[in-house]
C-alpha atoms as a PDB file:
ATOM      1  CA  UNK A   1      -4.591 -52.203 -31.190  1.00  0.00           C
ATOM      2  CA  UNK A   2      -1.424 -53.614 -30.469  1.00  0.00           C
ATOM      3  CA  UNK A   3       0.543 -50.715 -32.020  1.00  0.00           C
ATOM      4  CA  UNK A   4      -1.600 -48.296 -29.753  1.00  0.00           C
ATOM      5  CA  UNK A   5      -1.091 -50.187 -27.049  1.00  0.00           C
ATOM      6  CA  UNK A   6       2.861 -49.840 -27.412  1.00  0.00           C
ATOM      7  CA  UNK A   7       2.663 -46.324 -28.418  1.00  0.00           C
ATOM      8  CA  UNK A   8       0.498 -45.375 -24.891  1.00  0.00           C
ATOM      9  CA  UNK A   9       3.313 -47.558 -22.793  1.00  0.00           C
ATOM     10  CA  UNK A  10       6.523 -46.579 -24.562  1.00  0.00           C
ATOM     11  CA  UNK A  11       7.744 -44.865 -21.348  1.00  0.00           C
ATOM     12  CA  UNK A  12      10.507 -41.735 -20.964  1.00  0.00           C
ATOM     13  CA  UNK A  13      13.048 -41.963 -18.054  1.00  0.00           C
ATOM     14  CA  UNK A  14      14.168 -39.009 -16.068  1.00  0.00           C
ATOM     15  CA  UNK A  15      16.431 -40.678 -13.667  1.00  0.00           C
ATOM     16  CA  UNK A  16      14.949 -42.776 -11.023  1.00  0.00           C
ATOM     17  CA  UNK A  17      11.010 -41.644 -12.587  1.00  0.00           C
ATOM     18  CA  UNK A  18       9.644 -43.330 -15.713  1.00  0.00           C
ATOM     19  CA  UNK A  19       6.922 -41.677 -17.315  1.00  0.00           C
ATOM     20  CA  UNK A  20       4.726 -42.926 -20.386  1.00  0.00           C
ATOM     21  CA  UNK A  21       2.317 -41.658 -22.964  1.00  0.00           C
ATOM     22  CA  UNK A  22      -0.181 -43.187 -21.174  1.00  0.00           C
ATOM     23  CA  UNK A  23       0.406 -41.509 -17.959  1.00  0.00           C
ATOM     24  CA  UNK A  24       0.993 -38.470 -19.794  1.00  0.00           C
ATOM     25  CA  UNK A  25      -2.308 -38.405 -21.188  1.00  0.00           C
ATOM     26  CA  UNK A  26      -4.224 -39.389 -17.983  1.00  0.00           C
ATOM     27  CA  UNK A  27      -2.360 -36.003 -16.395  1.00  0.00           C
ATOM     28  CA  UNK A  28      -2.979 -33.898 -19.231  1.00  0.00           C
ATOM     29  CA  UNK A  29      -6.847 -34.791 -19.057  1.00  0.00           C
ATOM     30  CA  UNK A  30      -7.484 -34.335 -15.206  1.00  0.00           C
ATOM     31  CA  UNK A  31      -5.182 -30.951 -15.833  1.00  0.00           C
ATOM     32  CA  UNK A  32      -7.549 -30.247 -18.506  1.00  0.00           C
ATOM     33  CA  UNK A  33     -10.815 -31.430 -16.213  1.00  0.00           C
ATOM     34  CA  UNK A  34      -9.430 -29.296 -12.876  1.00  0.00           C
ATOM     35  CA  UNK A  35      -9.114 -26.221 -15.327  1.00  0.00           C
ATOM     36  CA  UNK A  36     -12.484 -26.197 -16.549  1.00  0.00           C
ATOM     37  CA  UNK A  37     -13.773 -27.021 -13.425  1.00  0.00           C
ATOM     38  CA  UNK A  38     -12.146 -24.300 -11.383  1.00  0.00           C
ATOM     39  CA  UNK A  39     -13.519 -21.747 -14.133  1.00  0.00           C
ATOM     40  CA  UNK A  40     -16.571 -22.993 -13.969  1.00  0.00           C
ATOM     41  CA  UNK A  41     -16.312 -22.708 -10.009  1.00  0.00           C
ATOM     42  CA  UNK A  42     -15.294 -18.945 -10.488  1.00  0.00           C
ATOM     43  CA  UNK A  43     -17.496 -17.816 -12.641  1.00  0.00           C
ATOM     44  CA  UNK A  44     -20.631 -19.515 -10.189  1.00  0.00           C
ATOM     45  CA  UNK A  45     -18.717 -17.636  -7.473  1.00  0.00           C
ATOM     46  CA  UNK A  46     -18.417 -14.627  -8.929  1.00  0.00           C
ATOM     47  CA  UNK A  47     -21.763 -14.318 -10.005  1.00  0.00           C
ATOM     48  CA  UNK A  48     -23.194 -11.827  -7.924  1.00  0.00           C
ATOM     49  CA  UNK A  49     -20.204  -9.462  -7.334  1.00  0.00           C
ATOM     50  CA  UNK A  50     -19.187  -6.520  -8.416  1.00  0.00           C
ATOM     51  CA  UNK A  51     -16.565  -5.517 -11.089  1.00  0.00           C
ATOM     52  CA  UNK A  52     -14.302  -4.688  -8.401  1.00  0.00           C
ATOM     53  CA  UNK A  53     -14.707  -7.382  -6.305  1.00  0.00           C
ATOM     54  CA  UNK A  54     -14.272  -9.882  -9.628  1.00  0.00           C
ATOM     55  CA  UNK A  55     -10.787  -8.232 -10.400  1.00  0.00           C
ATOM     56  CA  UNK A  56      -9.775  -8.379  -6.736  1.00  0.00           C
ATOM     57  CA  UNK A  57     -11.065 -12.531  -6.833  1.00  0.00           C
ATOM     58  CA  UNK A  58      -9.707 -13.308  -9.461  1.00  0.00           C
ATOM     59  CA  UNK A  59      -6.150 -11.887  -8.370  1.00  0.00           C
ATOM     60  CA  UNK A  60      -6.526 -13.682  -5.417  1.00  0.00           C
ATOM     61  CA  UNK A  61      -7.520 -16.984  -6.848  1.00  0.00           C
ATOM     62  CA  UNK A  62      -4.932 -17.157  -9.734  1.00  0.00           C
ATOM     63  CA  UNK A  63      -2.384 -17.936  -7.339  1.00  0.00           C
ATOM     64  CA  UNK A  64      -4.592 -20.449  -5.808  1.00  0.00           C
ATOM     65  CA  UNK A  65      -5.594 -21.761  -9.002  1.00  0.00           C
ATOM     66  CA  UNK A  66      -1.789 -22.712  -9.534  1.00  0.00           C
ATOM     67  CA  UNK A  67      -1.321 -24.474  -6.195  1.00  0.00           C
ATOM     68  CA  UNK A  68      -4.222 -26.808  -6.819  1.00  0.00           C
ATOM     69  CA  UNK A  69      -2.929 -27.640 -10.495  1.00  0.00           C
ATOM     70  CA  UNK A  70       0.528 -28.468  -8.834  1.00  0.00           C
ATOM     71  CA  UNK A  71      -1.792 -30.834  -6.099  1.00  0.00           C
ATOM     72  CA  UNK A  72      -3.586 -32.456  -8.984  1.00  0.00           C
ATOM     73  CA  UNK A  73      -0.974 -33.246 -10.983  1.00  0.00           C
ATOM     74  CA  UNK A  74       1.316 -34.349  -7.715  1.00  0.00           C
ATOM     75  CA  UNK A  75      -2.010 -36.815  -6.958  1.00  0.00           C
ATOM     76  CA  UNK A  76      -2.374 -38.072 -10.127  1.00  0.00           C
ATOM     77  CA  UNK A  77       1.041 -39.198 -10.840  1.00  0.00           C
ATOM     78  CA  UNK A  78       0.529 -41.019  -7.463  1.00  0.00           C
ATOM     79  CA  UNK A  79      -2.434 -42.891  -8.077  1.00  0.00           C
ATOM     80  CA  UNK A  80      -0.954 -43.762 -11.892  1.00  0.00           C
ATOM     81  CA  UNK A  81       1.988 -45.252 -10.071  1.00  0.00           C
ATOM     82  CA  UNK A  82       4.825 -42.912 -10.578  1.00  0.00           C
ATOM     83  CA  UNK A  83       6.853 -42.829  -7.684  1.00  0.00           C
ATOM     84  CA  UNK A  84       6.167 -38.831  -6.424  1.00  0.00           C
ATOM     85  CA  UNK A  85       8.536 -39.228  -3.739  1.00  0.00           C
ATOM     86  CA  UNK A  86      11.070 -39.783  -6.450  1.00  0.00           C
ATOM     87  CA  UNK A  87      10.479 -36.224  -7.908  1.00  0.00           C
ATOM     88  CA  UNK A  88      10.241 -34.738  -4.668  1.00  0.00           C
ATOM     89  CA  UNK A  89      14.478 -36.581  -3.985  1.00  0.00           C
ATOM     90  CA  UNK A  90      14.985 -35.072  -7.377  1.00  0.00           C
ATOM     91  CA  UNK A  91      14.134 -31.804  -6.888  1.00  0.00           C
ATOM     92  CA  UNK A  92      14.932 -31.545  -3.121  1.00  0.00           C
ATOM     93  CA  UNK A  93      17.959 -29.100  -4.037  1.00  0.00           C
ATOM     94  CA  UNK A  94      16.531 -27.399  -6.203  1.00  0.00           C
ATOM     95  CA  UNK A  95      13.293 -26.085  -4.740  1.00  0.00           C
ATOM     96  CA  UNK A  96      15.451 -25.266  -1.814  1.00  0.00           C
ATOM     97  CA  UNK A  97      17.081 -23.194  -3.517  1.00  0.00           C
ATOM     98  CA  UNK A  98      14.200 -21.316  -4.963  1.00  0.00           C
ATOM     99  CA  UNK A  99      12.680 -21.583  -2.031  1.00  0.00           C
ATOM    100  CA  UNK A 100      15.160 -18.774  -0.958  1.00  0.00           C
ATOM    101  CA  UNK A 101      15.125 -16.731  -4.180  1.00  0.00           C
ATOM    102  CA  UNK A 102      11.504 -16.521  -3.946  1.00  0.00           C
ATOM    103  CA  UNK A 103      11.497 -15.806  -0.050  1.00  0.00           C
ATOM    104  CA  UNK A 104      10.680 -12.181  -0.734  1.00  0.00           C
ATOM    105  CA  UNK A 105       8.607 -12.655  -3.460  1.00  0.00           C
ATOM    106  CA  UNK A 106       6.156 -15.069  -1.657  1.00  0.00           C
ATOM    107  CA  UNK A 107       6.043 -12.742   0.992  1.00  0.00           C
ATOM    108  CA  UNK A 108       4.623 -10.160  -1.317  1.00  0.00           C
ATOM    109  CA  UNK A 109       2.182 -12.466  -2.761  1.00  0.00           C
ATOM    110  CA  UNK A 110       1.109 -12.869   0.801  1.00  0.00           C
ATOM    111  CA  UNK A 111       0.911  -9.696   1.241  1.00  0.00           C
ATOM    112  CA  UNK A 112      -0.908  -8.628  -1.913  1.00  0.00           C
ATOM    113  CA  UNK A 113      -3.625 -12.008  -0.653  1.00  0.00           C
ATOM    114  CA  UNK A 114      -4.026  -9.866   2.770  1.00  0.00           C
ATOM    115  CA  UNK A 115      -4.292  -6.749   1.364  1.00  0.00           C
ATOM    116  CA  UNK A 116      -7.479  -7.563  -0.972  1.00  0.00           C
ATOM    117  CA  UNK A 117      -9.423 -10.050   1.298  1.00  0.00           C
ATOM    118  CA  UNK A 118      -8.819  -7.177   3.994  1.00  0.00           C
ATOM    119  CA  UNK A 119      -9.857  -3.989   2.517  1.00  0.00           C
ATOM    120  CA  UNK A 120      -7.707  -2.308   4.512  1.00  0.00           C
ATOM    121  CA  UNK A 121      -6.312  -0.281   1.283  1.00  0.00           C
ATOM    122  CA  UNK A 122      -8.551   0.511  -1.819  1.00  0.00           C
ATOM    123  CA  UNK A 123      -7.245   2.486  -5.108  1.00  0.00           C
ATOM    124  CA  UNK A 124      -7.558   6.315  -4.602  1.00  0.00           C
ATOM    125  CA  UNK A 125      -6.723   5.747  -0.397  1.00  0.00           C
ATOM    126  CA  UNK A 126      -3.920   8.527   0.392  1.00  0.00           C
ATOM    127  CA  UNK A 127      -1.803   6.597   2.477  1.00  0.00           C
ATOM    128  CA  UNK A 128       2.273   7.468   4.026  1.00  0.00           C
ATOM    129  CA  UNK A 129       4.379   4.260   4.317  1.00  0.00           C
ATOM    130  CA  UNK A 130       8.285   5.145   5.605  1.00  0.00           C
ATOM    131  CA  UNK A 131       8.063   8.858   5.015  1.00  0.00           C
ATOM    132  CA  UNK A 132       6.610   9.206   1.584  1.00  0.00           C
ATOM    133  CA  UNK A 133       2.977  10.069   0.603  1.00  0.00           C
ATOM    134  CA  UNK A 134       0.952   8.982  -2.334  1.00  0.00           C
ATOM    135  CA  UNK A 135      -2.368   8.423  -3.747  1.00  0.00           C
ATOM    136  CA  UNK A 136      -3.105   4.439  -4.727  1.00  0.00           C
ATOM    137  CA  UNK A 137      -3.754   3.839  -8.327  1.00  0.00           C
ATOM    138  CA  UNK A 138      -3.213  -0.014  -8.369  1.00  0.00           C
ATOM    139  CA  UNK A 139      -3.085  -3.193  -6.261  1.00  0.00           C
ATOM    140  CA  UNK A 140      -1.654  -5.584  -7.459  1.00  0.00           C
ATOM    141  CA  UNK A 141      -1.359  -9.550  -6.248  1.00  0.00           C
ATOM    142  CA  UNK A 142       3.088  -8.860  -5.939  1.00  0.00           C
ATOM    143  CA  UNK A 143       3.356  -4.742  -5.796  1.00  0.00           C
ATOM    144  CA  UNK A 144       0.951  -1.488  -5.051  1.00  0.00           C
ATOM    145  CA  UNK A 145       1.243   1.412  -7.375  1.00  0.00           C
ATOM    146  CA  UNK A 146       0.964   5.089  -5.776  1.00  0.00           C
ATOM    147  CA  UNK A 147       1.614   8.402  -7.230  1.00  0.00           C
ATOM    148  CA  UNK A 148       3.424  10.714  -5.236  1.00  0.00           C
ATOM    149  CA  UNK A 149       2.682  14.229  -4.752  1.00  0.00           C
ATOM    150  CA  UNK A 150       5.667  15.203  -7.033  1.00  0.00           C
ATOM    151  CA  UNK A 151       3.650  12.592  -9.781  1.00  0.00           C
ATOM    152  CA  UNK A 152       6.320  10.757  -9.393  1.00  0.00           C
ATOM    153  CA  UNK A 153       5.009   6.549  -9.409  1.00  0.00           C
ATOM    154  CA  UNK A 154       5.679   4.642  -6.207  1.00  0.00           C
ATOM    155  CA  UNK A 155       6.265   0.566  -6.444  1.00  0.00           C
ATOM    156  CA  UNK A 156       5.684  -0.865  -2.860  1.00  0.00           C
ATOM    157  CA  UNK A 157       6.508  -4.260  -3.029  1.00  0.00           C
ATOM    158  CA  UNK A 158       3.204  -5.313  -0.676  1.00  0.00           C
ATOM    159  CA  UNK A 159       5.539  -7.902   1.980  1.00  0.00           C
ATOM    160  CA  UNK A 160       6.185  -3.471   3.019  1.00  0.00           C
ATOM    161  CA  UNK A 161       2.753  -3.233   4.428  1.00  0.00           C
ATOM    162  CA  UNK A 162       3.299  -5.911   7.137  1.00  0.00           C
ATOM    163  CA  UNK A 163       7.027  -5.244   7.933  1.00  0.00           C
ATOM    164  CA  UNK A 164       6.384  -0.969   8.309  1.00  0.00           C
ATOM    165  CA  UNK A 165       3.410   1.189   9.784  1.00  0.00           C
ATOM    166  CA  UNK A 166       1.043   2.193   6.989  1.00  0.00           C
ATOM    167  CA  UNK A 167      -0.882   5.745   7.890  1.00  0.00           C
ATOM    168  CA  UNK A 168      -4.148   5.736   5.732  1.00  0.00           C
ATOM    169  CA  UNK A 169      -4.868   9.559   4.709  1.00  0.00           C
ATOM    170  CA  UNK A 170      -8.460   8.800   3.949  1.00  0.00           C
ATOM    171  CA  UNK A 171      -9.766   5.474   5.725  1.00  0.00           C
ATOM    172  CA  UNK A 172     -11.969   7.282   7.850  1.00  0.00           C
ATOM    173  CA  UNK A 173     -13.453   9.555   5.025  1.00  0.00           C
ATOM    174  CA  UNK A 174     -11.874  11.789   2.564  1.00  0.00           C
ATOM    175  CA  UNK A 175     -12.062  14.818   4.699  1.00  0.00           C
ATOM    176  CA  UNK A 176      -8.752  15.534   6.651  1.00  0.00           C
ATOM    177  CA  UNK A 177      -7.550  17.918   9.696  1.00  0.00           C
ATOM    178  CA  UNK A 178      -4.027  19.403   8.713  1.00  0.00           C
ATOM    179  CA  UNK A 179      -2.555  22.326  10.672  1.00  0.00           C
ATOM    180  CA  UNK A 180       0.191  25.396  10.475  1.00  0.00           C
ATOM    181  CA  UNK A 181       2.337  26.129  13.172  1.00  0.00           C
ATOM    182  CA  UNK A 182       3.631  29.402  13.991  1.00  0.00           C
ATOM    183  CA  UNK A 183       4.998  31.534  16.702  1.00  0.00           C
ATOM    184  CA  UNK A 184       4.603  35.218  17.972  1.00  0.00           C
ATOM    185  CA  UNK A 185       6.911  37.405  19.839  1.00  0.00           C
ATOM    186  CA  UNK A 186       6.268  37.766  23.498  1.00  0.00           C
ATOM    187  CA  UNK A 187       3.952  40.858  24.350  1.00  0.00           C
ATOM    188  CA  UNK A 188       1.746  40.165  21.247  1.00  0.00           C
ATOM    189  CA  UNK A 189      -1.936  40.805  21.172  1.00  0.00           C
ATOM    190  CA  UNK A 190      -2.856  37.475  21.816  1.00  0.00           C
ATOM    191  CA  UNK A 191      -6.539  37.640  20.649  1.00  0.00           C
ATOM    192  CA  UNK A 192      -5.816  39.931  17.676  1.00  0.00           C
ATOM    193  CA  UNK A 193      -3.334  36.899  16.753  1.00  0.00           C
ATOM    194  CA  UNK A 194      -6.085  33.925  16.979  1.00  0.00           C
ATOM    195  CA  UNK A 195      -8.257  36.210  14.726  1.00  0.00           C
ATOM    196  CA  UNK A 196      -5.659  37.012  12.070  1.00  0.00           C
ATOM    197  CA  UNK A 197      -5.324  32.992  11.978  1.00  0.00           C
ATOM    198  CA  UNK A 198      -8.291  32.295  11.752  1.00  0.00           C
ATOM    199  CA  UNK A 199      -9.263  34.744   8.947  1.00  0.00           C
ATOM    200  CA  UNK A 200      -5.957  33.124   7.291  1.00  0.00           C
ATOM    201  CA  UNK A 201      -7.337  29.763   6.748  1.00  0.00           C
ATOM    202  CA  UNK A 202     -11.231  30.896   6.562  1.00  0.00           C
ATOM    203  CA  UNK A 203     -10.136  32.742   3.892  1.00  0.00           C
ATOM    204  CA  UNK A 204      -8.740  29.969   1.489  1.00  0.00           C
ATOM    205  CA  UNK A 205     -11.224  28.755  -0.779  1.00  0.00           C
ATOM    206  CA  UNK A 206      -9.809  25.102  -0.314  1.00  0.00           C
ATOM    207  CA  UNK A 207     -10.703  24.928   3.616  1.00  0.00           C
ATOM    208  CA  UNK A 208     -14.085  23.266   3.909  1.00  0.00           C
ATOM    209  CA  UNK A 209     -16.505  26.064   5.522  1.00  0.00           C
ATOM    210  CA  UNK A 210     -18.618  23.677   7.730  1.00  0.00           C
ATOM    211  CA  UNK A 211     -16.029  22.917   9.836  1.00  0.00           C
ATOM    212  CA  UNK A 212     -14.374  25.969  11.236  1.00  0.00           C
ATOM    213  CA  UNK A 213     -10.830  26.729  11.904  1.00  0.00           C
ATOM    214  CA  UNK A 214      -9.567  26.154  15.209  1.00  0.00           C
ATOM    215  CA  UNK A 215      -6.600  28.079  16.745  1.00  0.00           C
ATOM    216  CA  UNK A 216      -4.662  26.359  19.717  1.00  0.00           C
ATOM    217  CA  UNK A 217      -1.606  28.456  22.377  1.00  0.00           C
ATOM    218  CA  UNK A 218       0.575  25.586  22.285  1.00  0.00           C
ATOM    219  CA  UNK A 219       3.848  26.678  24.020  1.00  0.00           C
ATOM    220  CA  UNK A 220       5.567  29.394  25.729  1.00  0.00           C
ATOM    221  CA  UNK A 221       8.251  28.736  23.505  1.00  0.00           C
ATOM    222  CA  UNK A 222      12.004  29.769  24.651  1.00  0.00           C
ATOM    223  CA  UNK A 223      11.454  32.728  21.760  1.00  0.00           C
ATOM    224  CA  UNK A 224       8.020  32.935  21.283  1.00  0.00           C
ATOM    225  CA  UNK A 225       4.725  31.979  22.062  1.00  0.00           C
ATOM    226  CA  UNK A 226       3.823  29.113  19.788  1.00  0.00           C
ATOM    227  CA  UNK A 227       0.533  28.367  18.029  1.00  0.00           C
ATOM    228  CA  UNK A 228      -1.608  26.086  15.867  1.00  0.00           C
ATOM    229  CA  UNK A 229      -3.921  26.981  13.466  1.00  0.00           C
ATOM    230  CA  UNK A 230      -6.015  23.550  12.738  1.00  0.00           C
ATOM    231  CA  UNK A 231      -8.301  23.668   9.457  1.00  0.00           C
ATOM    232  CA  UNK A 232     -10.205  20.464   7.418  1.00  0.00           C
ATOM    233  CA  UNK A 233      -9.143  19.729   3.515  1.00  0.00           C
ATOM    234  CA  UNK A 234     -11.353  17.659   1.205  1.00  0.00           C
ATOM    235  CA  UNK A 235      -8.471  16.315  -0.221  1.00  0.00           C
ATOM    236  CA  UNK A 236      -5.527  15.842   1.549  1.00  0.00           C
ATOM    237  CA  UNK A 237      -3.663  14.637  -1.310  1.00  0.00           C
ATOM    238  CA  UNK A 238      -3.093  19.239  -1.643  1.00  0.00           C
ATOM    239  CA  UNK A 239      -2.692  19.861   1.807  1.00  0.00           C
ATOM    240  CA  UNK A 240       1.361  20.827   1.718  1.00  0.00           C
ATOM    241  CA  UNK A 241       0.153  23.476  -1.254  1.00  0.00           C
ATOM    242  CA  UNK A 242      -2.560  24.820   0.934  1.00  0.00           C
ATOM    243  CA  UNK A 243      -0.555  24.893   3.620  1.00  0.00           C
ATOM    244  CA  UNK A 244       1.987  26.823   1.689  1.00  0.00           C
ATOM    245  CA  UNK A 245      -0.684  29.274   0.792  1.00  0.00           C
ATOM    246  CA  UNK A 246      -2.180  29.806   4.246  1.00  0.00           C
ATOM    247  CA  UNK A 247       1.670  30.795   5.624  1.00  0.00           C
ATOM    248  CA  UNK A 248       1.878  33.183   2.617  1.00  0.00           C
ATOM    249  CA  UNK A 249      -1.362  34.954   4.330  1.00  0.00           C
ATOM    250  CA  UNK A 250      -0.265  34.573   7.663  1.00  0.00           C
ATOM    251  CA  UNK A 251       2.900  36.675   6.779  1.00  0.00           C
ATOM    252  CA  UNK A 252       1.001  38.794   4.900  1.00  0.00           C
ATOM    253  CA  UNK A 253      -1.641  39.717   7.668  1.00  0.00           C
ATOM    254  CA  UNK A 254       1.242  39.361  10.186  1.00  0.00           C
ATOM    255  CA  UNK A 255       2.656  42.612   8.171  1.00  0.00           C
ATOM    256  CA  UNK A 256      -0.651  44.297   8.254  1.00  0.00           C
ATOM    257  CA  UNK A 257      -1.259  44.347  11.628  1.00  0.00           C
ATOM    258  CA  UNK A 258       2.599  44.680  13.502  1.00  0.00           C
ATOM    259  CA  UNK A 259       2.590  41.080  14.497  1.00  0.00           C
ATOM    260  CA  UNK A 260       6.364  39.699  14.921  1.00  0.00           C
ATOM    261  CA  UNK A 261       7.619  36.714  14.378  1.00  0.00           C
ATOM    262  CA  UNK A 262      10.749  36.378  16.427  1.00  0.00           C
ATOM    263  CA  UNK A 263      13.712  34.414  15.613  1.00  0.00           C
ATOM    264  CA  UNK A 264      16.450  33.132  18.110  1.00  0.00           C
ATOM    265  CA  UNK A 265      18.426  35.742  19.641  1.00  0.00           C
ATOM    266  CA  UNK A 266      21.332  35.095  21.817  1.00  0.00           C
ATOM    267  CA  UNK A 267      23.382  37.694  23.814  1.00  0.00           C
ATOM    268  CA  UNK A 268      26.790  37.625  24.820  1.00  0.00           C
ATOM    269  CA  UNK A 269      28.485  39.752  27.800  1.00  0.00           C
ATOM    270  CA  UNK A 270      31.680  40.409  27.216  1.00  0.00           C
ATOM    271  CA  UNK A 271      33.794  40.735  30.314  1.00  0.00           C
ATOM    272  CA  UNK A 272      37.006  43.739  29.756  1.00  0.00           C
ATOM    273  CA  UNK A 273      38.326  42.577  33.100  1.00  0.00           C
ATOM    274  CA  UNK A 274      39.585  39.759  31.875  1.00  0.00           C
END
């Protein structure tokens, strides 16, 4: 007994903070408690929700999960009668210094926290965040993953979604408005125009026939008269290749029936008197 006994208080000293088996043991068994507890707690919680909304939990409540192991084990070395305020003097530097390494990292985590309780963004939301445009394949808890329209992948560190304005594509349904712009010479048949435009998009197999094509008159431009032809997409994720298509046919039809499309002209008067 009294071998034990010296084995459980032979002690380790890290500078001002002395440590022994003992006290080692008594953290490594309330670590041990907390963890089986907390699973325990999850998998109660977690009972009734979906697969989705277990992934997205349990994203959110691994980071958690760490913060109350660091409590724990903080509280326990307190009531054992290690001085914690010793480690804290110890470390003071130190965790300042990470502190700033990890600014931008604990922003993200943040973030990524905000982002799933939220549900602002889901995976397969088209959204446009400073000028580039993909389709969400993964949220993670420190980055989102997107695929752009090239198929090229997109890492957003999440910290992006509160410092920038985030369009989402498809929040309010996947059905989208896009539109074509296009101008006509002066003198044009104006209603011959509106019908060539709208025959244009009615006739792409991608714009969705129950809602129909709309044609606005803009501007009097300084060159032309300006319009735009305003059509729905089921998935707006295509729309720059429909759109492609749809000026192909407008030029095309344009052709058909004599309609111009006037460029910029300027003239210049030359004066021989002087």
């Amino acid at each position: 007994m009294e071998k034990i006994n010296t084995i459980l208080n032979y002690s380790l000293q890290f500078g001002k903070i002395h440590i022994s088996v003992k006290i080692f043991l008594i953290v490594t068994i309330v670590f041990i408690i907390t963890a089986y507890a907390l699973k325990i707690f999850r998998k109660l919680f977690t009972k009734k929700f979906s697969e989705a909304d277990k992934a997205k939990f349990s994203t959110v409540f691994s980071f958690i999960r760490y913060f109350i192991y660091v409590v724990v084990i903080l509280f326990t070395f307190d009531n054992v009668g290690v001085n914690v305020s010793s480690i804290f003097a110890a470390s003071a530097a130190l965790l300042v210094g990470i502190g700033f390494a990890l600014q931008t990292f604990f922003q993200d985590i943040i973030s990524g926290i905000i982002i799933l309780v939220d549900q602002s963004v889901h995976v397969g939301d088209i959204i446009e965040l400073e000028g580039k445009v993909g389709r969400i394949t993964e949220i993670k808890l420190r980055t989102t993953r997107a695929v752009t329209i090239e198929n090229k992948v997109l890492i957003i560190p999440n910290h992006k979604y509160l410092t920038s304005s985030l369009y989402n594509w498809t929040e309010n349904g996947v059905n989208t408005r896009e539109s074509v712009m296009v101008g006509v010479a002066y003198g044009s048949d104006l209603a011959l125009v509106k019908k060539v435009l709208l025959e244009a998009a009615s006739s792409h197999p991608k714009v969705l026939k129950n809602t129909k094509p709309i044609v606005l008159f803009t501007s009097f431009g300084d060159s032309a008269l300006e319009f735009q032809l305003i059509f729905s997409l089921s998935n707006s994720f295509q729309a720059v290749f429909v759109q492609s298509e749809i000026r192909f046919e407008i030029d095309r039809l344009f052709r058909v029936h004599q309609i111009k499309i006037p460029f910029p002209q300027r003239e210049i008067y030359v004066n021989k008197d002087f």
